[in-house]
Protein backbone atom coordinates (compact mmCIF):
# COMPACT_ATOMS: atom_id res chain seq x y z
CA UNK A 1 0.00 0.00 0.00
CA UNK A 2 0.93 3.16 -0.96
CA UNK A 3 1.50 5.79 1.82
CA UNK A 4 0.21 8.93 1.32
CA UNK A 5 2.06 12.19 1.32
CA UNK A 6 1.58 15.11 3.99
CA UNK A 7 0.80 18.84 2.68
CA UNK A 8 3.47 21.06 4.01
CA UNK A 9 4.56 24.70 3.94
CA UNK A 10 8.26 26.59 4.22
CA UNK A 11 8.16 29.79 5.33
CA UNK A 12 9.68 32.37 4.06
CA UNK A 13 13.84 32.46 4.41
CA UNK A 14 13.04 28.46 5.73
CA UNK A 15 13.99 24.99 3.87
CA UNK A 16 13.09 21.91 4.20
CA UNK A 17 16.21 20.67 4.96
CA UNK A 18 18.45 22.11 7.95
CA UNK A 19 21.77 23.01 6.09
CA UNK A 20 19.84 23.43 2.47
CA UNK A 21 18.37 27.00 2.76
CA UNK A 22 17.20 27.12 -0.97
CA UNK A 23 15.27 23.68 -0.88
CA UNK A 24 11.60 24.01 -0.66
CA UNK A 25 10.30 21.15 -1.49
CA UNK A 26 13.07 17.61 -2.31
CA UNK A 27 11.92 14.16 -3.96
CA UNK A 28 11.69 12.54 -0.27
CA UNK A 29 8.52 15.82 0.54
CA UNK A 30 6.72 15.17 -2.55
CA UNK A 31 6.96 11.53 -3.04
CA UNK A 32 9.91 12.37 -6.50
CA UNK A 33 7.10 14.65 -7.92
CA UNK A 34 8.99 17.94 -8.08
CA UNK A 35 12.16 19.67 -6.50
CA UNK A 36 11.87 23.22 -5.63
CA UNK A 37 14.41 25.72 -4.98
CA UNK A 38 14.31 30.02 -4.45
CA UNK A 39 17.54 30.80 -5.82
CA UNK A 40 19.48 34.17 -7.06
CA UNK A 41 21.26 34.06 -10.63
CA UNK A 42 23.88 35.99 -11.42
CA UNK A 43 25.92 34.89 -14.23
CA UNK A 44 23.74 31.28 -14.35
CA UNK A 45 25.00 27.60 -15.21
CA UNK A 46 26.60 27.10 -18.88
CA UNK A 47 24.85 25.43 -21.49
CA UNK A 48 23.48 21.77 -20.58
CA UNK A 49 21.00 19.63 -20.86
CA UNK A 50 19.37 17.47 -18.56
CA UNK A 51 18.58 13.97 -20.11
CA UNK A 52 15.68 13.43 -17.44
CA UNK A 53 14.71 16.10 -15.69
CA UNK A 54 12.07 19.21 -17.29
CA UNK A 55 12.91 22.93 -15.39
CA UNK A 56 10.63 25.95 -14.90
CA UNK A 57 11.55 29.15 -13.31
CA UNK A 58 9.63 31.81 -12.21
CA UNK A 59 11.31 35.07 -11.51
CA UNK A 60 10.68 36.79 -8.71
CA UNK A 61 12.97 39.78 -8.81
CA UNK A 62 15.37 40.65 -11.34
CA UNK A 63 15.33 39.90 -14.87
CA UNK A 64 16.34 36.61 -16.86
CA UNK A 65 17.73 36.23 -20.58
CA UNK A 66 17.42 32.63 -21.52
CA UNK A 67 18.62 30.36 -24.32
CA UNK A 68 16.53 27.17 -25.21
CA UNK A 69 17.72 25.36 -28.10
CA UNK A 70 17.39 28.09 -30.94
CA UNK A 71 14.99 30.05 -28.80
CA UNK A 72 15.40 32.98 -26.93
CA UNK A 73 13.36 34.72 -24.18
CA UNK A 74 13.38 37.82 -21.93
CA UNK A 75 11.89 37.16 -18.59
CA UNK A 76 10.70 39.90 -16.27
CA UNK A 77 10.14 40.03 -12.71
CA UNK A 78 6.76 37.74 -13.01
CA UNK A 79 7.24 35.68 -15.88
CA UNK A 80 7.31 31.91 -16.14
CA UNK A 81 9.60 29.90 -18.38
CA UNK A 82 9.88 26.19 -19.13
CA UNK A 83 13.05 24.55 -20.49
CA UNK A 84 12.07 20.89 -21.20
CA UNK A 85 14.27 17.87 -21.12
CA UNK A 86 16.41 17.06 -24.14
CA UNK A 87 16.75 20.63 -25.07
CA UNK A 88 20.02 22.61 -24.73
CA UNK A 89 19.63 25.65 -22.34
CA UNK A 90 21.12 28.36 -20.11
CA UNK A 91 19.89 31.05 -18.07
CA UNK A 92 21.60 34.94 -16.72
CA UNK A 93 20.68 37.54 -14.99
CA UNK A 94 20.22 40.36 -17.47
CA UNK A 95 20.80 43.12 -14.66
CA UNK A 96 22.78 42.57 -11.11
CA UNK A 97 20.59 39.73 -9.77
CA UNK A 98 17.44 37.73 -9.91
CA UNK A 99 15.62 36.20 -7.16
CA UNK A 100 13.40 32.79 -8.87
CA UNK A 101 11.71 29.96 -7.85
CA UNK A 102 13.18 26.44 -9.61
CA UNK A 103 10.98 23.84 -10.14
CA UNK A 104 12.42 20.59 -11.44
CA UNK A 105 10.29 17.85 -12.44
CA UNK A 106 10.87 14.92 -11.49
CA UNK A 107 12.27 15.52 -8.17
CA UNK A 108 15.71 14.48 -7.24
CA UNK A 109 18.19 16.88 -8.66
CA UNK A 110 18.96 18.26 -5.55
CA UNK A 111 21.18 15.19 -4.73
CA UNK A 112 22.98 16.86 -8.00
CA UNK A 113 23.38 19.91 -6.77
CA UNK A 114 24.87 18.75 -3.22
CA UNK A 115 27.50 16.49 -4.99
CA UNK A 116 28.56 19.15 -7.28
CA UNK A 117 29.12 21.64 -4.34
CA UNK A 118 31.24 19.12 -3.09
CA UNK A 119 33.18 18.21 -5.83
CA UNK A 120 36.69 19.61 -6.30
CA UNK A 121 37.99 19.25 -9.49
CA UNK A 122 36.12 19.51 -12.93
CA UNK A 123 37.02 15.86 -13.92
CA UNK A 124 34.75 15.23 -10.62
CA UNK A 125 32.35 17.66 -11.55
CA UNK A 126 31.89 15.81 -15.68
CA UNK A 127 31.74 12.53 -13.44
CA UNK A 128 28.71 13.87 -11.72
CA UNK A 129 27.30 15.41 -14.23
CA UNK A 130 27.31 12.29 -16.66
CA UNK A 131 26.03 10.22 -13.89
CA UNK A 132 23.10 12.40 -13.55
CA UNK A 133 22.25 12.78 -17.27
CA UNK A 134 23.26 16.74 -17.45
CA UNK A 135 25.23 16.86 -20.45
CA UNK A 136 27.60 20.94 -20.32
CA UNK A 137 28.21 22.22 -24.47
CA UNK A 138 29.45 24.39 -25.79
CA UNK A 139 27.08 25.26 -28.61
CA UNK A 140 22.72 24.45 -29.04
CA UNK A 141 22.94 21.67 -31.07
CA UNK A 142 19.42 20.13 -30.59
C-alpha cells in the first residue's frame, strides 16, 4: 500500500532541509514529484542539458535572458519559463541579480546539486554530471 504524502509549507527564508536553505520542497517531501528551490542568478550555469529532468523558473525579482535550443526569451520580474528535457539551455541575470523559484520535475536533482558543491575538481564535476544525465556544451545543437 501506498502511503500517502503530507501537505506542508516553508516559510519564508526556511527549507526543508536544515543546512539546504534554498530547498523548498526535495523528492523525499513530494513523493519524486517535483524539486523546488528560491535561488538568485547571477551569471547562471553554462549550457546543458538534462537527459531526465524538465525545469521551470519563475522570476521573482530581477530579470532573466534565456537560451533554449534556438529560442530565446526575456523574462521579467513575473514571468514563467519552461526549459524541457532534451533541449540545450542556459539562463543569466540580465541586470545585477534575480531572485526565482526552480521547479524541477521529477524531483531528485537536488542530490545533484549537493554532490557538485562538493566536488573539487572539474574531472569530478563531468563525473557527476554524466552520472546524472546533465550533459555541459558548448554550442545548441538540438
Amino acid at each position: 500500500m501506498t502511503q500517502l504524502l503530507k501537505g506542508f509549507a516553508v516559510d519564508p527564508g526556511s527549507a526543508i532541509v536544515a543546512n539546504a536553505t534554498r530547498l523548498k520542497a526535495s523528492r523525499d517531501s513530494t513523493g519524486a514529484a517535483l524539486s523546488v528551490f528560491e535561488l538568485t542568478v547571477e551569471g547562471g550555469p553554462s549550457l546543458h542539458v538534462h537527459e531526465h529532468e524538465h525545469e521551470s523558473f519563475y522570476v521573482l525579482e530581477g530579470q532573466l535572458g534565456v537560451l533554449c535550443g534556438d529560442d530565446t526569451f526575456h523574462a521579467p520580474a513575473g514571468s514563467f519559463v519552461f526549459l524541457p528535457s532534451g533541449r540545450a539551455h542556459r539562463f543569466w541575470s540580465t541586470n545585477g541579480s534575480a531572485r526565482v523559484l526552480l521547479i524541477v520535475v521529477p524531483g531528485g536533482i537536488e542530490d545533484y546539486f549537493r554532490e557538485i558543491s562538493a566536488a573539487g575538481t572539474d574531472a569530478e564535476r563531468r563525473s557527476i554530471a554524466s552520472k546524472y544525465g546533465i550533459h555541459h556544451r558548448t554550442e545548441a545543437p538540438d
